[in-house]
Protein backbone atom coordinates (compact mmCIF):
# COMPACT_ATOMS: atom_id res chain seq x y z
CA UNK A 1 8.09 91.24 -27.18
CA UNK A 2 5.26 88.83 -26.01
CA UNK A 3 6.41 86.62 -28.09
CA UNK A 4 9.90 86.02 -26.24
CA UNK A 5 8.50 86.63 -22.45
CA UNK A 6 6.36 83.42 -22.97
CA UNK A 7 8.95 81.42 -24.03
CA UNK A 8 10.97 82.72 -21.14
CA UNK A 9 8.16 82.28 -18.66
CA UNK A 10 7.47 78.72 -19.28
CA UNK A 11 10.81 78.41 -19.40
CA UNK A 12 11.58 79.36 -15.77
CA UNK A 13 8.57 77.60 -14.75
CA UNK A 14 9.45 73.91 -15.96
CA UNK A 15 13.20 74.74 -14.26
CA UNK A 16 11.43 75.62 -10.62
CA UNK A 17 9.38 72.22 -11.34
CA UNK A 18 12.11 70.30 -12.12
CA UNK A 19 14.35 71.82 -9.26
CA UNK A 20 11.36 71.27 -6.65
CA UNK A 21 11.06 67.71 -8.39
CA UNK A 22 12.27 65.45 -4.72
CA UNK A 23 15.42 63.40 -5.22
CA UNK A 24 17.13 60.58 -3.50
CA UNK A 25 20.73 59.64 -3.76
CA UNK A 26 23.54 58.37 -1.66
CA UNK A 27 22.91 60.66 2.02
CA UNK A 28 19.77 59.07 2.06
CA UNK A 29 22.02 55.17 1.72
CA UNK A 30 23.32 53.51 5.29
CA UNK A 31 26.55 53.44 5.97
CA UNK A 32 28.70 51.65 8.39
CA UNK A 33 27.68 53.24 11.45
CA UNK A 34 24.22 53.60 10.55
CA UNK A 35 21.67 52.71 12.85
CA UNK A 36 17.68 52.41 11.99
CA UNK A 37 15.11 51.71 14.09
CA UNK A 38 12.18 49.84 12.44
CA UNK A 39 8.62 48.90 13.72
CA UNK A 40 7.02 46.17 12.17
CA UNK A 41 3.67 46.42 11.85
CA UNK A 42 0.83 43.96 11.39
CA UNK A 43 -0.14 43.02 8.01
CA UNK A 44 -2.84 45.57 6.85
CA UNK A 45 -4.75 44.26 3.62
CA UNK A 46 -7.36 47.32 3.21
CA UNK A 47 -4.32 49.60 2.38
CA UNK A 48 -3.77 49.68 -1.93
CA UNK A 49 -0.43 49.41 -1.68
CA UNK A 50 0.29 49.69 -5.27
CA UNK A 51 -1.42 53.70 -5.44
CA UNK A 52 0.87 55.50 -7.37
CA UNK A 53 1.31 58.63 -9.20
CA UNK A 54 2.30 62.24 -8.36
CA UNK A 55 0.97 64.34 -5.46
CA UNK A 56 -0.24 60.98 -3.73
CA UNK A 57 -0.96 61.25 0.14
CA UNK A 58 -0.13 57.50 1.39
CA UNK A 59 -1.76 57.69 4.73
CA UNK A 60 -0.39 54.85 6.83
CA UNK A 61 -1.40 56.12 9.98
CA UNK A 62 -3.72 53.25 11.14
CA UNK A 63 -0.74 50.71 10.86
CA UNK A 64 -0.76 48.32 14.30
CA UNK A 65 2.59 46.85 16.03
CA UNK A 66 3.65 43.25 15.87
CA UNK A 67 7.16 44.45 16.74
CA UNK A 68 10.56 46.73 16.87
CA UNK A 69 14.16 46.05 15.95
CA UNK A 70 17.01 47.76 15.24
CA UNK A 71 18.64 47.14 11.50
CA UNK A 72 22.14 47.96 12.31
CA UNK A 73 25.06 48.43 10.15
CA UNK A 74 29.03 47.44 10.11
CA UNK A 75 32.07 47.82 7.87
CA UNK A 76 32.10 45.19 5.77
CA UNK A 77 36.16 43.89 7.42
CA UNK A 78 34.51 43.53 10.56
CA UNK A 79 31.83 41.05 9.41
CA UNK A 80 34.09 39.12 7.54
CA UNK A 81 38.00 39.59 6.40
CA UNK A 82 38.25 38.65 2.85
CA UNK A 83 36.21 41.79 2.30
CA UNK A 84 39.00 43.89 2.22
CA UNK A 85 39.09 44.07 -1.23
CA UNK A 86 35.81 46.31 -1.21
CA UNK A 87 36.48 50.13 -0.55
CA UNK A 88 34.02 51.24 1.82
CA UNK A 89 31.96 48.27 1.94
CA UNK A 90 29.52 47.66 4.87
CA UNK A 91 27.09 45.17 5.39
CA UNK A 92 23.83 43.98 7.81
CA UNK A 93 22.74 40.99 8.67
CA UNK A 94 19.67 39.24 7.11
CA UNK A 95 19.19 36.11 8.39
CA UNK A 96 20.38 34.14 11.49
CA UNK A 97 20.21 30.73 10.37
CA UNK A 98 19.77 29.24 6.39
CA UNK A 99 19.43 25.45 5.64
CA UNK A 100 19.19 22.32 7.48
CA UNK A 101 20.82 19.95 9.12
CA UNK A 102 24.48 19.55 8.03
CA UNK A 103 24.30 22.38 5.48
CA UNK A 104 23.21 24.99 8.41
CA UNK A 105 24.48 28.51 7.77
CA UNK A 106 24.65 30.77 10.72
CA UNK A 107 25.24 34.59 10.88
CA UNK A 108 24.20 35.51 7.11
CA UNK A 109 25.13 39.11 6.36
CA UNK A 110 25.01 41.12 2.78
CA UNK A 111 27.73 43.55 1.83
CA UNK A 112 27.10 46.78 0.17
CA UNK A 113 28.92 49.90 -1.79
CA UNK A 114 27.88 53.13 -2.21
CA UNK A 115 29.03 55.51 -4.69
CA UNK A 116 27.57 59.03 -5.98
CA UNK A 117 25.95 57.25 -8.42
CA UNK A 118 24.55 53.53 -6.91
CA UNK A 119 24.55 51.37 -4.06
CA UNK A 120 25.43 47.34 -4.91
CA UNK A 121 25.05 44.54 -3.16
CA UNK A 122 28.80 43.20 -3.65
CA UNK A 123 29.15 39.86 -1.37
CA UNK A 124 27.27 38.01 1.16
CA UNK A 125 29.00 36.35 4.26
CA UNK A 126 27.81 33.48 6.37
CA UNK A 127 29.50 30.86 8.69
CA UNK A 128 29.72 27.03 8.18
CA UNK A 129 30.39 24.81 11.33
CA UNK A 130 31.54 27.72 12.55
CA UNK A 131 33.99 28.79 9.91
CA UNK A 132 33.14 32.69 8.49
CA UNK A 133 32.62 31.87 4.54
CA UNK A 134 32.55 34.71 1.98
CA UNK A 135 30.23 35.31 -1.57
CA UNK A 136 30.83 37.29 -4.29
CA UNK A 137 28.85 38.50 -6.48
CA UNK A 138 30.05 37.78 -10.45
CA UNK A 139 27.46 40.32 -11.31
CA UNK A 140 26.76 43.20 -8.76
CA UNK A 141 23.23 43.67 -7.67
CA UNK A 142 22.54 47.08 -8.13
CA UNK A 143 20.29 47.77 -5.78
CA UNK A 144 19.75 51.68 -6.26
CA UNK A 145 20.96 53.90 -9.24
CA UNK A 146 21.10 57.22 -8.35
CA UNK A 147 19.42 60.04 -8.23
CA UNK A 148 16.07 58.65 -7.62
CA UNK A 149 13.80 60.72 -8.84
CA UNK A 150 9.67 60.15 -9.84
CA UNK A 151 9.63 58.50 -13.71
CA UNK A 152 13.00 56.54 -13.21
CA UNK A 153 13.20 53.58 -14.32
CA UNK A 154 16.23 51.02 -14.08
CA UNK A 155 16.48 47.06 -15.03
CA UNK A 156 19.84 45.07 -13.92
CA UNK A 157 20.92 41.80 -13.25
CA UNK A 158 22.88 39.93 -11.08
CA UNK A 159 24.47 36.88 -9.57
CA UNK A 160 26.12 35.46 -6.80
CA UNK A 161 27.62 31.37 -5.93
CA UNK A 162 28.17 29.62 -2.92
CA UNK A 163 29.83 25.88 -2.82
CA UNK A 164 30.55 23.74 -0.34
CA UNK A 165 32.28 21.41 -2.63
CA UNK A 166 30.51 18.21 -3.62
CA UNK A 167 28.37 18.29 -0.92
CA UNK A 168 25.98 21.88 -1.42
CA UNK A 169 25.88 24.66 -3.96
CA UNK A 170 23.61 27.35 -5.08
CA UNK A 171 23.61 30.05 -7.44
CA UNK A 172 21.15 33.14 -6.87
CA UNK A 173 20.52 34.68 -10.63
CA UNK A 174 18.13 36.99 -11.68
CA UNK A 175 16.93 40.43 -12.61
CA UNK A 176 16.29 43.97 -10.57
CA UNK A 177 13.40 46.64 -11.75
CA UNK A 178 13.20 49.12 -9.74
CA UNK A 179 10.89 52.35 -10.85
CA UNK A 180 10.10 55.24 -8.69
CA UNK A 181 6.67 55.30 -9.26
CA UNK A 182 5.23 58.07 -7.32
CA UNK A 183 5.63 61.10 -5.39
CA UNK A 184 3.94 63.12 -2.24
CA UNK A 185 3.34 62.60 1.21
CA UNK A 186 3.49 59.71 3.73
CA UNK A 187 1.50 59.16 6.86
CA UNK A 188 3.16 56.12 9.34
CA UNK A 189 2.54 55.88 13.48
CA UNK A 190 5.42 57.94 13.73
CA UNK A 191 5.52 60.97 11.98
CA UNK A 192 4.17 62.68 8.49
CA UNK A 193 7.01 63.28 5.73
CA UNK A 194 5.74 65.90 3.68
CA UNK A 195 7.95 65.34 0.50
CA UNK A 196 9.00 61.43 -0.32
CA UNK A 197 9.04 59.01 -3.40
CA UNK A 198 7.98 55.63 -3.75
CA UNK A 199 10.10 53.26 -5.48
CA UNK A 200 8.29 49.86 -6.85
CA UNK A 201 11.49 47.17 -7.08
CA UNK A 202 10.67 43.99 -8.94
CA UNK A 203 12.69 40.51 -8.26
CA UNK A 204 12.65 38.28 -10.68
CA UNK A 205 15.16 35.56 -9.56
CA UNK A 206 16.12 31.70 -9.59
CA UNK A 207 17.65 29.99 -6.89
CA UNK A 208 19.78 26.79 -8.48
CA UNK A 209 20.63 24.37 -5.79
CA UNK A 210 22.20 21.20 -5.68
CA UNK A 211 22.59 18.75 -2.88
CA UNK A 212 25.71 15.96 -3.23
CA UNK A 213 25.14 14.21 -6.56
CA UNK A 214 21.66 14.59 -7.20
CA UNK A 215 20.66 17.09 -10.02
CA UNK A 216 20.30 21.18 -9.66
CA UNK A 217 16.76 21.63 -8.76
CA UNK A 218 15.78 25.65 -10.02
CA UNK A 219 13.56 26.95 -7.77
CA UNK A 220 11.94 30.37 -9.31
CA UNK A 221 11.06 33.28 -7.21
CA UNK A 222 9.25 37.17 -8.16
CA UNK A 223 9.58 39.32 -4.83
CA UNK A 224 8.24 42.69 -4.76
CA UNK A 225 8.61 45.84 -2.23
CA UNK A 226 7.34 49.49 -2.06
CA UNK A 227 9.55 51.68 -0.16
CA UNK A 228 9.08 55.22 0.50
CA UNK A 229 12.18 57.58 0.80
CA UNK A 230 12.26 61.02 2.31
CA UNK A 231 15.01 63.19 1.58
CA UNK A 232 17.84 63.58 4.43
CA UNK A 233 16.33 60.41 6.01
CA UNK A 234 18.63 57.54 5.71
CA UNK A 235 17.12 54.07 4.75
CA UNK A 236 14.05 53.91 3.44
CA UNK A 237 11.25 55.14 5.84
CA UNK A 238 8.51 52.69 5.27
CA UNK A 239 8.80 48.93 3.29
CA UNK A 240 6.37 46.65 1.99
CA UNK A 241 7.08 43.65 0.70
CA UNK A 242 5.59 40.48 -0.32
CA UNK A 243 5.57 37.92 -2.93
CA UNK A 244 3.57 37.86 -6.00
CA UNK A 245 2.30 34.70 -7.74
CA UNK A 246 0.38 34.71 -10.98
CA UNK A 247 0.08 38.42 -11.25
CA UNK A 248 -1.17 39.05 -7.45
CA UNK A 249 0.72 40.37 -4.91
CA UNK A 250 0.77 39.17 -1.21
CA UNK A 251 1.86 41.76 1.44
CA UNK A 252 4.22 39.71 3.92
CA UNK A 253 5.62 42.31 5.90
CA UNK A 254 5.35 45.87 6.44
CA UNK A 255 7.64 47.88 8.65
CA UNK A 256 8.63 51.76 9.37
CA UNK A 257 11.09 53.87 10.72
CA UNK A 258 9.94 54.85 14.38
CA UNK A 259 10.98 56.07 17.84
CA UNK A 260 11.43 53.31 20.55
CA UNK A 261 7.86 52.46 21.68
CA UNK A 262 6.96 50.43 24.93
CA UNK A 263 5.35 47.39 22.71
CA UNK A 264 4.62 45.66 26.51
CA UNK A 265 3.21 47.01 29.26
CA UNK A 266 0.77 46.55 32.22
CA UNK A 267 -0.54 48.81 34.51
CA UNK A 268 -1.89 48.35 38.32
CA UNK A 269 -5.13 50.09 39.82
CA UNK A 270 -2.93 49.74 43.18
CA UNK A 271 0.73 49.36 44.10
CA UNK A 272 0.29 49.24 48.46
CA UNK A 273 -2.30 47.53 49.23
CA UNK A 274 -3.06 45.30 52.51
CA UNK A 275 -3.05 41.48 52.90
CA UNK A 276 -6.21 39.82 51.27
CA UNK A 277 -7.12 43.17 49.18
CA UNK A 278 -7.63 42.66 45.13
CA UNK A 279 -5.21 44.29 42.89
CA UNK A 280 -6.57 44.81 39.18
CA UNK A 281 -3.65 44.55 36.46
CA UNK A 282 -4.54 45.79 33.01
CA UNK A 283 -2.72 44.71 30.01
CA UNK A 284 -1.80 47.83 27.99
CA UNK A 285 0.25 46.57 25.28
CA UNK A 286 0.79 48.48 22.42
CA UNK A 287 0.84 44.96 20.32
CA UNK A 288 -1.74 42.88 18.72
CA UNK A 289 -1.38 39.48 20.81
CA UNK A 290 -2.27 36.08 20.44
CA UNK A 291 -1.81 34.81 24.01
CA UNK A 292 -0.37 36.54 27.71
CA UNK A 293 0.15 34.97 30.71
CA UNK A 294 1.28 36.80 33.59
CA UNK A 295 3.43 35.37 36.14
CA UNK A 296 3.72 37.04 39.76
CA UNK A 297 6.30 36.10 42.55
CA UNK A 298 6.38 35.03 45.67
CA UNK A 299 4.28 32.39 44.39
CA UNK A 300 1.36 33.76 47.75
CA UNK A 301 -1.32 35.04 45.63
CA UNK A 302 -5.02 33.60 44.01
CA UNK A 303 -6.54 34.62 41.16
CA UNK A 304 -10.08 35.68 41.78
CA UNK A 305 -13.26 36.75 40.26
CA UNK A 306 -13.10 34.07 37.20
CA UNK A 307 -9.89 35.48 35.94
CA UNK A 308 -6.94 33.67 35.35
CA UNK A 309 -3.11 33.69 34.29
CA UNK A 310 -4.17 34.40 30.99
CA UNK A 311 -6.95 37.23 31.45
CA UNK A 312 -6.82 40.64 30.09
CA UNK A 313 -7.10 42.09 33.40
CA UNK A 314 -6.85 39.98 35.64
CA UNK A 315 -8.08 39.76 39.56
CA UNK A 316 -5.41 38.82 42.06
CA UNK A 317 -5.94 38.29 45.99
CA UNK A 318 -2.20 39.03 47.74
CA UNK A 319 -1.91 36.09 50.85
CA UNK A 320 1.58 36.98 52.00
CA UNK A 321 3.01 40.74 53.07
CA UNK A 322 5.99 41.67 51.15
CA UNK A 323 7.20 43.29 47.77
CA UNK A 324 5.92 41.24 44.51
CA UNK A 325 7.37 41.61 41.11
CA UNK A 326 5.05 41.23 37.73
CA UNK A 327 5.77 39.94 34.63
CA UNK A 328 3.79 40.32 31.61
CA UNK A 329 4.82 37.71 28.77
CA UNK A 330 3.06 37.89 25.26
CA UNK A 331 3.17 36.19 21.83
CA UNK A 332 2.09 37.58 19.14
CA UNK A 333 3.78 35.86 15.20
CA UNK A 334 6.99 37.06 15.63
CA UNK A 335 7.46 35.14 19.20
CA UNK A 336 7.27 35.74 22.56
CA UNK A 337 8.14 39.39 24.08
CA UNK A 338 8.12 40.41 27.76
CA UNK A 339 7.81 43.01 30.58
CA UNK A 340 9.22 42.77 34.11
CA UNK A 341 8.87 45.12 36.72
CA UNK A 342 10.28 43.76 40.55
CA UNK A 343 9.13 45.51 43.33
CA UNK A 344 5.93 46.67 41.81
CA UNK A 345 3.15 45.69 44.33
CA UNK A 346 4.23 45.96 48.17
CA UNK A 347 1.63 44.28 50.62
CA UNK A 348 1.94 45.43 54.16
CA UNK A 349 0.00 43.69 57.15
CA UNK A 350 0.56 46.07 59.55
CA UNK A 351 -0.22 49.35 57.98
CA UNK A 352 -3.64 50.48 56.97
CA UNK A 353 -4.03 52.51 53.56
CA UNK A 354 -6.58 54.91 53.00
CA UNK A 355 -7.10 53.71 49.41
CA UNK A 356 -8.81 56.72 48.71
CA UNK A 357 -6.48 59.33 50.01
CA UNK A 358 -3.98 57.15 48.00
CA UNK A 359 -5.42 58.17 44.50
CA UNK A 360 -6.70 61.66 45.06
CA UNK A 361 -4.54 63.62 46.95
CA UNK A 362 -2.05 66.07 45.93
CA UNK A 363 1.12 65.52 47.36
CA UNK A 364 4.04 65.02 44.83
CA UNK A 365 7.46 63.80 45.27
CA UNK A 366 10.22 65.07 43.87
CA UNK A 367 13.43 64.45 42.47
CA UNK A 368 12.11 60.75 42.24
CA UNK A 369 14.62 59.00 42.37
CA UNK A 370 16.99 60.85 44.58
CA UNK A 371 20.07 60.77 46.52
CA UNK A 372 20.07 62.41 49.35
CA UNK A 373 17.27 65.11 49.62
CA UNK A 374 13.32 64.15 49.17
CA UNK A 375 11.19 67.06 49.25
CA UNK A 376 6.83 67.03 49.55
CA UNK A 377 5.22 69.22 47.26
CA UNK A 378 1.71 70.45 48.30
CA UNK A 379 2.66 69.74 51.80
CA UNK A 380 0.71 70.62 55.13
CA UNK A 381 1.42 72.39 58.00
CA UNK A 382 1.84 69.64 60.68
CA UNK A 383 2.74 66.27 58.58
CA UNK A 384 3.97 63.74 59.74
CA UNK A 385 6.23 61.63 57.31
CA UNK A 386 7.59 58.21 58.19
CA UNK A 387 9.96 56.37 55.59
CA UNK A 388 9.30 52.62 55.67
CA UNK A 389 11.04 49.72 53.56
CA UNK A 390 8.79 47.33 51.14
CA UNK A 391 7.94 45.05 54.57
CA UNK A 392 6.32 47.79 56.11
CA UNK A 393 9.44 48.59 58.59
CA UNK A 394 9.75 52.27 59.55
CA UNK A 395 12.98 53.72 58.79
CA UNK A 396 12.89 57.01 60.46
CA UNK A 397 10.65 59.62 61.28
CA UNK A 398 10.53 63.08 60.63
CA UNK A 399 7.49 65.69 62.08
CA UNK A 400 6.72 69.08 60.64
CA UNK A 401 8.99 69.46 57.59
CA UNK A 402 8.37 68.60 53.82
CA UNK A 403 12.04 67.79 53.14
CA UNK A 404 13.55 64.62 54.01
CA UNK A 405 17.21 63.96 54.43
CA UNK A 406 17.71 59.90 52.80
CA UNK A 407 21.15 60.10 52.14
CA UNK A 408 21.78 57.19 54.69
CA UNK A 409 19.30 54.87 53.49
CA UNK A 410 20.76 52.03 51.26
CA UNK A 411 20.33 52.32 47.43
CA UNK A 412 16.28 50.70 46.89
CA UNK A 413 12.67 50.91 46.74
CA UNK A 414 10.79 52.76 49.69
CA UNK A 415 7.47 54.52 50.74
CA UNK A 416 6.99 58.02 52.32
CA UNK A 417 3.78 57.53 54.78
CA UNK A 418 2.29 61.18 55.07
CA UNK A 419 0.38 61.23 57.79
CA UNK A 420 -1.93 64.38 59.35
CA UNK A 421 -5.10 65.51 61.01
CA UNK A 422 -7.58 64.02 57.74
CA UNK A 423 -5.68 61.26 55.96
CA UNK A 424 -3.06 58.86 55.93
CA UNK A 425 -1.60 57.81 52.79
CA UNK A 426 1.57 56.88 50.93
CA UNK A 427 3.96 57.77 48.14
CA UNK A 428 6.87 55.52 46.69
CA UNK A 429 10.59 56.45 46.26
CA UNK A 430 13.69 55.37 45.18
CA UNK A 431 16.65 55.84 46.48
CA UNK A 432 19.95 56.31 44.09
């Protein structure tokens, strides 16, 4: 009898293994509508990359932003007609621009297919002077085979042409490994996936090109990516990829799925202030930057204290009453990215802030913005409130309530002045 229960017990136990085992197949695969939002981080060379193996923790936690863009997905009619022919094909694009001079390519998209058991690459579409021109591939790229599980391993080839007659041709040719090397848990910015796998996919491809009637000139290339998939995530959630030369590998670009994420920003240390006081602005950025220069308008302020248009935080001395708006522009390798606020600092001559009162009281506004009612929370008995536009003009009064009817003030930016017995001091509105 013990005989047959062991048999039976390690039986049952390799099944509930191999049913936990984590799988990835074609819900996990964009589609048409699909939508992904990707960070892309700066390029982190203390991460091993290439850890594999089962019950792995890849913890990239620590990862820094460089940028965020959507990868966005379309059926594959809409990018280009002569597509028809593929049954439920959809595509992204990949590239803006490819070539030079007379043999630019705009708009470069690939086309996929899914099926239950593999996602291809099937055709590639780009336009020439302005004329949408399709690929196809003689030999599908198969990109995934399905189901992905930890220990697959799959080798394919593939091939696609593009000729502009005499003048330009190339042929893309080469070979696919992809192995799903490891399984466990992921760490990113974003959020911890307890179950994934990591899939190791090899390039090893030639690009043939030839230009009018000069000979094909081969032009070898090995590109590899690790890319982590969680199950009922679609799209891989983290990628990185690189090239590898003489047996080393290169990280070029890493990049996760994430949340939308302010990547530029700036605070103030005050928004009213009077003519000839110092405003501190802070750069708060979630980016790495190379260079920032803020520019302010109207054009009445100084810089002061040794800073600059380029400082960190930078010192600025307002000359002229009014309402100023800040913009924060910053450059990191990917190009230049910006933040604009208008309205942000109001200067008023005539009005004198308690700065202090301004930071540490209690009163609250609320609903900010509003339509018609404004109500005071932690109101006093006695207050005086007095709206005012951004030039310090007053646009009504109201004495010993904490609701404010500003149904007839035009849609904009205003400030509440809350005036009684031990302070005077301001809040800012808007009105809907």
């Amino acid at each position: 009898m013990i005989r047959i229960l062991i048999p039976l017990f390690l039986g049952l136990f390799f099944s509930m293994s191999a049913s936990s085992q984590v799988q990835i197949g074609m819900a996990e695969m964009p589609d048409k509508n699909s939508k992904i939002l990707y960070s892309y981080a700066n390029v982190n060379t203390t991460i091993d990359h290439a850890k594999k193996g089962s019950g792995q923790t890849w913890d990239y936690s620590g990862l820094t932003y460089a940028l965020q863009l959507p990868e966005e997905y379309k059926s594959a009619t809409s990018i280009n007609f002569f597509f028809f022919g593929i049954q439920n094909g959809f595509g992204t694009k990949t590239a803006d621009s490819l070539g030079v001079g007379q043999f630019m390519m705009r708009d470069i998209y690939d086309v996929f297919k899914t099926t239950s058991k593999k996602m291809t690459a099937e055709g590639r579409s780009l336009k020439y002077n302005g004329i949408p021109v399709p690929q196809f591939y003689s030999d599908a790229d198969e990109i995934y085979q399905f189901p992905l599980k930890y220990g697959r391993k799959d080798i394919s080839t593939f091939k696609v042409s593009f000729s502009l007659g005499n003048q330009f041709s190339m042929v893309q040719a080469g070979e696919r490994t992809n192995e799903v090397e490891g399984e466990g848990s992921l760490i990113t910015p974003y959020k911890t996936y307890a179950s994934c796998i990591k899939i190791k996919s090899v390039v090893d491809e030639i690009d043939s090109i030839k230009l009018l009637s000069l000979p094909s000139i081969p032009i070898p290339r090995k590109t590899v990516e690790y890319k982590w998939f969680a199950p009922g995530v679609v799209g891989p959630v983290l990628v990185v990829s690189g090239a590898e030369l003489l047996g080393r590998f290169t990280v070029q670009e890493i990049r996760f799925q994430d949340e939308p994420v302010s990547l530029v920003g700036f605070k103030a240390d005050k928004y009213v202030v009077r003519l000839n006081d110092v405003v501190t602005l802070s750069d708060t950025s979630a980016i790495t930057t190379f260079t920032r220069t803020w520019n302010i308008t109207p054009n009445t302020f100084n810089f002061v204290n040794g800073t600059n248009a380029g400082s960190e935080n930078p010192e600025i001395e307002f000359t002229s009453m009014g309402a100023y708006a800040v913009e924060l522009l910053v450059r990191n390798r990917f190009g230049q990215m910006s933040e604009k606020r208008t309205n942000y600092i109001q200067v008023l001559e005539a009005v004198s802030v308690d700065q202090t009162a301004l930071i540490n009281n209690n009163y609250t506004l609320y609903p900010n913005p509003c339509d018609d009612v404004l109500h005071l929370g932690n109101s006093k008995p006695g207050v005086a409130l007095e709206v005012l536009d951004l030039n310090g003009k007053i646009m009504f009064v109201d004495i010993g309530h904490d609701v404010v009817n500003v149904s007839n003030l035009k849609a904009g930016i205003y400030l509440l002045r809350i005036k009684s017995e031990e302070e005077v001091t301001f809040r800012k509105f808007q009105k809907l």
